[in-house]
N, C-alpha and C. Protein backbone atom coordinates (compact mmCIF):
# COMPACT_ATOMS: atom_id res chain seq x y z
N UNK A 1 1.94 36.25 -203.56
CA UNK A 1 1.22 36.15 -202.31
C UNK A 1 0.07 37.15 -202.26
N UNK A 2 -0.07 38.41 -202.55
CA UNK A 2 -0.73 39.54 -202.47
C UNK A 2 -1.97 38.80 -203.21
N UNK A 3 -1.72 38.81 -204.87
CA UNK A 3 -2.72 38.13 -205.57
C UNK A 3 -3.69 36.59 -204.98
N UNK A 4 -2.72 35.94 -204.52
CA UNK A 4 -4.02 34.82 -203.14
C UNK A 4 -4.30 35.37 -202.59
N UNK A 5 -3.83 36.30 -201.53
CA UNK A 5 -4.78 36.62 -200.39
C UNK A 5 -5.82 37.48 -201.03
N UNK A 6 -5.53 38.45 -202.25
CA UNK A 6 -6.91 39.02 -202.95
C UNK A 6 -7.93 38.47 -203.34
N UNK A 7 -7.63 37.30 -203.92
CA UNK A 7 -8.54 35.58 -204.15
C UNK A 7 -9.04 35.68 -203.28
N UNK A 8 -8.43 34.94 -201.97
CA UNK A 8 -9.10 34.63 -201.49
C UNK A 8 -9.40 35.11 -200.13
N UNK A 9 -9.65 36.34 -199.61
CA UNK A 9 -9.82 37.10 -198.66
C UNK A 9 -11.01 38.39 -199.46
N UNK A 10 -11.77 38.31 -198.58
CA UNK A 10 -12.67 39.80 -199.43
C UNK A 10 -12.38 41.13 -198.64
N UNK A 11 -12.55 41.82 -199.13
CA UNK A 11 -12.13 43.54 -198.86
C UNK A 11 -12.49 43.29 -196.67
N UNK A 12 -13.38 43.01 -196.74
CA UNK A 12 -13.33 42.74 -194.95
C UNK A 12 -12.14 42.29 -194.41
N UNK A 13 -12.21 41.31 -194.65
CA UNK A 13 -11.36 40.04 -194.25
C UNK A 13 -9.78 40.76 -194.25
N UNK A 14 -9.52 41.41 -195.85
CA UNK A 14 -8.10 42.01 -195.49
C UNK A 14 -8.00 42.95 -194.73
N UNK A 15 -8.81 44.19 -193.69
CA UNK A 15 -8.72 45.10 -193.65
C UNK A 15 -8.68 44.22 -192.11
N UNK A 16 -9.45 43.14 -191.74
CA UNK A 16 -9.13 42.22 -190.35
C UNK A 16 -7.92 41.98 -190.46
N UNK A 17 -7.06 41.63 -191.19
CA UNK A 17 -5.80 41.03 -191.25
C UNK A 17 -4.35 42.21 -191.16
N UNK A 18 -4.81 43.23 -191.38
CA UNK A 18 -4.30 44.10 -192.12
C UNK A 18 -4.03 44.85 -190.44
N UNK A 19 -5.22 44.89 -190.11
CA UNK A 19 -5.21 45.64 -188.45
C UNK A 19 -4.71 44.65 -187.28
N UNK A 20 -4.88 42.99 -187.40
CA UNK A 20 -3.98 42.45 -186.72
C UNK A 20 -2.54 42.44 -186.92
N UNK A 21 -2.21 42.65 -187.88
CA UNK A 21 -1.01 42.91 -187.98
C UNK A 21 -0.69 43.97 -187.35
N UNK A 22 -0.76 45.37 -188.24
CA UNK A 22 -0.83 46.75 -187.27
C UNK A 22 -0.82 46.82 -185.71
N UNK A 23 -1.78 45.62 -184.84
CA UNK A 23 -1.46 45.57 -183.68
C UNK A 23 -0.76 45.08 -183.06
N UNK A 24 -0.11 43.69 -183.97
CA UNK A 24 1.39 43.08 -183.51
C UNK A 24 2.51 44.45 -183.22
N UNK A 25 2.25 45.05 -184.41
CA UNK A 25 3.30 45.83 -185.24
C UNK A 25 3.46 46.62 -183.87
N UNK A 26 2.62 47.40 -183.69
CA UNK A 26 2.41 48.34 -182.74
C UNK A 26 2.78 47.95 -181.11
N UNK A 27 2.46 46.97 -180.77
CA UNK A 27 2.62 46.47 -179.79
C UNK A 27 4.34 45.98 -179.49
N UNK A 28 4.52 45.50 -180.76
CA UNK A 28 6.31 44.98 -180.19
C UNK A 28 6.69 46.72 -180.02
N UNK A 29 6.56 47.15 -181.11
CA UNK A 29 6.92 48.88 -180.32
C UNK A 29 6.86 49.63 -179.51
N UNK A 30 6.32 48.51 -178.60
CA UNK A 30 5.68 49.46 -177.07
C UNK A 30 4.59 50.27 -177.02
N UNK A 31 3.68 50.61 -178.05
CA UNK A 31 2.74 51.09 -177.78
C UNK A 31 1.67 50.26 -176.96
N UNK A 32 1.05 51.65 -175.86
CA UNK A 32 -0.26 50.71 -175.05
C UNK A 32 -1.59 50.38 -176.05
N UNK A 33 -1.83 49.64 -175.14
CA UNK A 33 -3.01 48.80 -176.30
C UNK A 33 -4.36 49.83 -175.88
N UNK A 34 -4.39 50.72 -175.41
CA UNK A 34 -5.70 51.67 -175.73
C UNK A 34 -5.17 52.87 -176.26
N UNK A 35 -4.12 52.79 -176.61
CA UNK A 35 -3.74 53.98 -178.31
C UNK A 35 -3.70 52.99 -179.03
N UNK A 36 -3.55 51.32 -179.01
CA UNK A 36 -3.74 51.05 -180.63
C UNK A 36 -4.74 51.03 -180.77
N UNK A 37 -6.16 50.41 -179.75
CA UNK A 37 -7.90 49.98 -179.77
C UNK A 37 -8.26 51.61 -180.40
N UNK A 38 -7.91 52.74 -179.90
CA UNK A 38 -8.41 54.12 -180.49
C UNK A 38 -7.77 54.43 -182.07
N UNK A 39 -6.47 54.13 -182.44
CA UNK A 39 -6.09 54.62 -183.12
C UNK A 39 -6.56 53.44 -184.86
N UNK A 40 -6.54 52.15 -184.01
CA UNK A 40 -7.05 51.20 -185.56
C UNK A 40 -8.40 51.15 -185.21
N UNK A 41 -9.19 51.78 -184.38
CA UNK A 41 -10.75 51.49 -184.15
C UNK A 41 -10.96 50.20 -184.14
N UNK A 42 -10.32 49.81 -183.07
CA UNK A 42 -10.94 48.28 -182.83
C UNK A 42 -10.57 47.96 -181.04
N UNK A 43 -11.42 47.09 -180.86
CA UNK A 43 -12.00 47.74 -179.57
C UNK A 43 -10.66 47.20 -178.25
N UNK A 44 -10.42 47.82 -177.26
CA UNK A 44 -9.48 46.73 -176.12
C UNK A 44 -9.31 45.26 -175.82
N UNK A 45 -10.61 45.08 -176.08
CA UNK A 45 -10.40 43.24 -175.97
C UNK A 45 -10.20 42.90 -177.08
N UNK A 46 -9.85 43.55 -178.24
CA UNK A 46 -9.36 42.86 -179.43
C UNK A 46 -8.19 43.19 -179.53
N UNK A 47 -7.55 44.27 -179.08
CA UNK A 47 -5.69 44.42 -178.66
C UNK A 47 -5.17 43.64 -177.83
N UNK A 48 -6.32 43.27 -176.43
CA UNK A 48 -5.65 42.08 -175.80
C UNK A 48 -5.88 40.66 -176.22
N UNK A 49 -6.50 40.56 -176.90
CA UNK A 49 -6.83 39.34 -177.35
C UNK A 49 -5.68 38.82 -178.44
N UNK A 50 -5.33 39.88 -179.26
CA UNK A 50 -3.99 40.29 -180.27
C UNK A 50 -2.79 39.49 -179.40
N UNK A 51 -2.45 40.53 -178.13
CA UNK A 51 -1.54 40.73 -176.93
C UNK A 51 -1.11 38.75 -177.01
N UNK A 52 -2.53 38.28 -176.37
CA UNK A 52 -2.13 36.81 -175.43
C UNK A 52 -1.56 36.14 -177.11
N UNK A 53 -2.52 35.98 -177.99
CA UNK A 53 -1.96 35.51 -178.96
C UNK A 53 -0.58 35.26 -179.48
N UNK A 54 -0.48 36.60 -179.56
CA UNK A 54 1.56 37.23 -180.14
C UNK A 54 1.96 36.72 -179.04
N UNK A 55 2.00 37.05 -177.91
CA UNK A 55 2.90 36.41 -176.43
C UNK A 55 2.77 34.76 -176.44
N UNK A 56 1.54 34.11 -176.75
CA UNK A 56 1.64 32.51 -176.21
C UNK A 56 1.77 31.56 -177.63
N UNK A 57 1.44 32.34 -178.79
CA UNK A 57 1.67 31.27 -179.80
C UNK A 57 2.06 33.02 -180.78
N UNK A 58 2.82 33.45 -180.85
CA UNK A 58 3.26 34.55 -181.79
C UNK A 58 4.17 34.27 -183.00
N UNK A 59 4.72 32.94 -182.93
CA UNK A 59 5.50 32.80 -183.35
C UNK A 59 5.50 33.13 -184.95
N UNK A 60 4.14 32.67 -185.53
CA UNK A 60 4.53 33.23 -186.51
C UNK A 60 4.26 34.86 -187.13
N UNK A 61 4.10 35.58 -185.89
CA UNK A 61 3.89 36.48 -185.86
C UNK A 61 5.38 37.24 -185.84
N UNK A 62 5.70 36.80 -185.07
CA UNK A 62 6.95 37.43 -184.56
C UNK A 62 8.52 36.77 -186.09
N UNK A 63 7.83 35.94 -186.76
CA UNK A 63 8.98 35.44 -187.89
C UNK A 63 8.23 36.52 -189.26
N UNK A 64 6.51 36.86 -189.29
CA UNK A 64 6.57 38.12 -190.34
C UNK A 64 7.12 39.18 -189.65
N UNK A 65 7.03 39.84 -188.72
CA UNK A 65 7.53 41.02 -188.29
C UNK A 65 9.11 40.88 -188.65
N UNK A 66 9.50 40.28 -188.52
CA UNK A 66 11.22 39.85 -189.07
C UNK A 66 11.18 39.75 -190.26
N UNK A 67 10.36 39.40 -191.12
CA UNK A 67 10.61 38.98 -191.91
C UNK A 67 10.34 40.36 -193.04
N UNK A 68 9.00 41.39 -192.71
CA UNK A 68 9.04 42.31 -193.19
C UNK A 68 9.84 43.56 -193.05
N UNK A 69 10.36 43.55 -191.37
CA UNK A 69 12.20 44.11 -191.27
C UNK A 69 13.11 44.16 -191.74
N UNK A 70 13.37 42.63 -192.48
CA UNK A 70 14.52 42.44 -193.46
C UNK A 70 14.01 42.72 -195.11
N UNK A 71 13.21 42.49 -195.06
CA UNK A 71 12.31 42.75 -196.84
C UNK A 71 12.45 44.71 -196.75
N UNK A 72 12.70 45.38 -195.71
CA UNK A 72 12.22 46.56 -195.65
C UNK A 72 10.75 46.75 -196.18
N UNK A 73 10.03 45.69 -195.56
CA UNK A 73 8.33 46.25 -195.84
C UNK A 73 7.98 47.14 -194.86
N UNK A 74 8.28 47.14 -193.66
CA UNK A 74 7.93 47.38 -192.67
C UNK A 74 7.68 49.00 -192.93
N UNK A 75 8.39 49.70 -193.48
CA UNK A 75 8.05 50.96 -193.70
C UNK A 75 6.62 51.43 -194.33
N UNK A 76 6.36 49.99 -195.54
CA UNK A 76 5.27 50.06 -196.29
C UNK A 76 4.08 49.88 -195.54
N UNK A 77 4.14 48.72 -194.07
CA UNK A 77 3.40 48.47 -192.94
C UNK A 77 2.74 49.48 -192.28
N UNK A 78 4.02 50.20 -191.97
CA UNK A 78 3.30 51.65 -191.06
C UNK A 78 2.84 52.93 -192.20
N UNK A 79 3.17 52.94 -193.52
CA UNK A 79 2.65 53.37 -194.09
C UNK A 79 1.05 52.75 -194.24
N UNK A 80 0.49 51.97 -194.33
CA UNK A 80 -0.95 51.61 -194.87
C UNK A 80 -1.18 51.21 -193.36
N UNK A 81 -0.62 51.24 -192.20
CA UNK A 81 -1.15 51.38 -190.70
C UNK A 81 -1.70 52.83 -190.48
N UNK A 82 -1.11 54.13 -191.06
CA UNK A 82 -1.43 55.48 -190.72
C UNK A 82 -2.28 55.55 -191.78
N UNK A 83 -2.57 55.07 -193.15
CA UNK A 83 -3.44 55.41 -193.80
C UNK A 83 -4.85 54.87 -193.27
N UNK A 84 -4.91 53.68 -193.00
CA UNK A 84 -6.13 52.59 -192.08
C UNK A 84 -6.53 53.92 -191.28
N UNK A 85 -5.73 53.99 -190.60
CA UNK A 85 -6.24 54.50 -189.20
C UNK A 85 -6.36 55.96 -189.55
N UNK A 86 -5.92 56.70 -190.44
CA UNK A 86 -6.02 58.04 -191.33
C UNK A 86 -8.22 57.50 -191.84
N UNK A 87 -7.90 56.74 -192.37
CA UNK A 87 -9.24 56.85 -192.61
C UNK A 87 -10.72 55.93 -192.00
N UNK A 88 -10.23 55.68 -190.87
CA UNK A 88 -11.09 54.91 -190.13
C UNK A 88 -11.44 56.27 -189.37
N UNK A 89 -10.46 57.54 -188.86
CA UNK A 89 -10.88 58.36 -188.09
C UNK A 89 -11.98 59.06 -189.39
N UNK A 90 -11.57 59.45 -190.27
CA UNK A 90 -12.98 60.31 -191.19
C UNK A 90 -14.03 59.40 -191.93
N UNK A 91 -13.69 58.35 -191.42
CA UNK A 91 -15.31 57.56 -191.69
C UNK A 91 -15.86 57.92 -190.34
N UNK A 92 -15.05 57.94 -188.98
CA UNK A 92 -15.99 57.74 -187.46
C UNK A 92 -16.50 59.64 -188.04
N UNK A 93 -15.57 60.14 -188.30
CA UNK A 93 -15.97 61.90 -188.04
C UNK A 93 -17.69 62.00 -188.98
N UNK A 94 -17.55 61.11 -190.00
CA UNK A 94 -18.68 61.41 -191.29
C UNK A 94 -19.93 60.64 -190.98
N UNK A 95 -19.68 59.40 -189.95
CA UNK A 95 -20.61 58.50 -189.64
C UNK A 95 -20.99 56.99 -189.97
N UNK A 96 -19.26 56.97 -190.93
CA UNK A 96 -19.22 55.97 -191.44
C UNK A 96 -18.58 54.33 -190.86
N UNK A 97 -18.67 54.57 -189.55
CA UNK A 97 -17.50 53.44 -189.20
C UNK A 97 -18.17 53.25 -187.54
């Protein structure tokens, strides 16, 4: 799976995919959605926009989040969620983001 989505997703595209996830992720955890918009640098109406999504058609949102629970990815998730957001803050600090 990794190797298709490298096909066929370009370095953008995964780092979009990569942070919707992160905001599912974040969100079933109860975090508010203006610590996730600050913390993945992406803006409030794209956490709520995340929000209605996962709530009105989530479903298959809500079967990876299970599904990387039971795989024990999920650790690997919030690992490359704190790295994202580890380096989205020193691109904003350098001028890069």
């Amino acid at each position: 799976m990794a190797q298709l989505l490298e096909a066929l997703l370009s370095d953008t595209e995964r780092v979009m995919l990569a942070k919707r996830i992160a905001v599912v992720y974040l969100l079933s955890e109860g975090i508010e959605g203006d610590v996730i918009a600050k913390t993945l640098n992406v803006t409030p109406f794209t956490v709520s926009r995340i929000k209605l999504w996962y709530e009105t058609k989530g479903e298959g949102y809500k079967v990876a989040i299970g599904e990387l629970k039971k795989q024990k990815y999920l650790e690997a998730l919030k690992f490359l969620a704190l790295k994202l957001a580890t380096h989205l803050v020193k691109s904003a600090r350098y001028g890069f983001g």
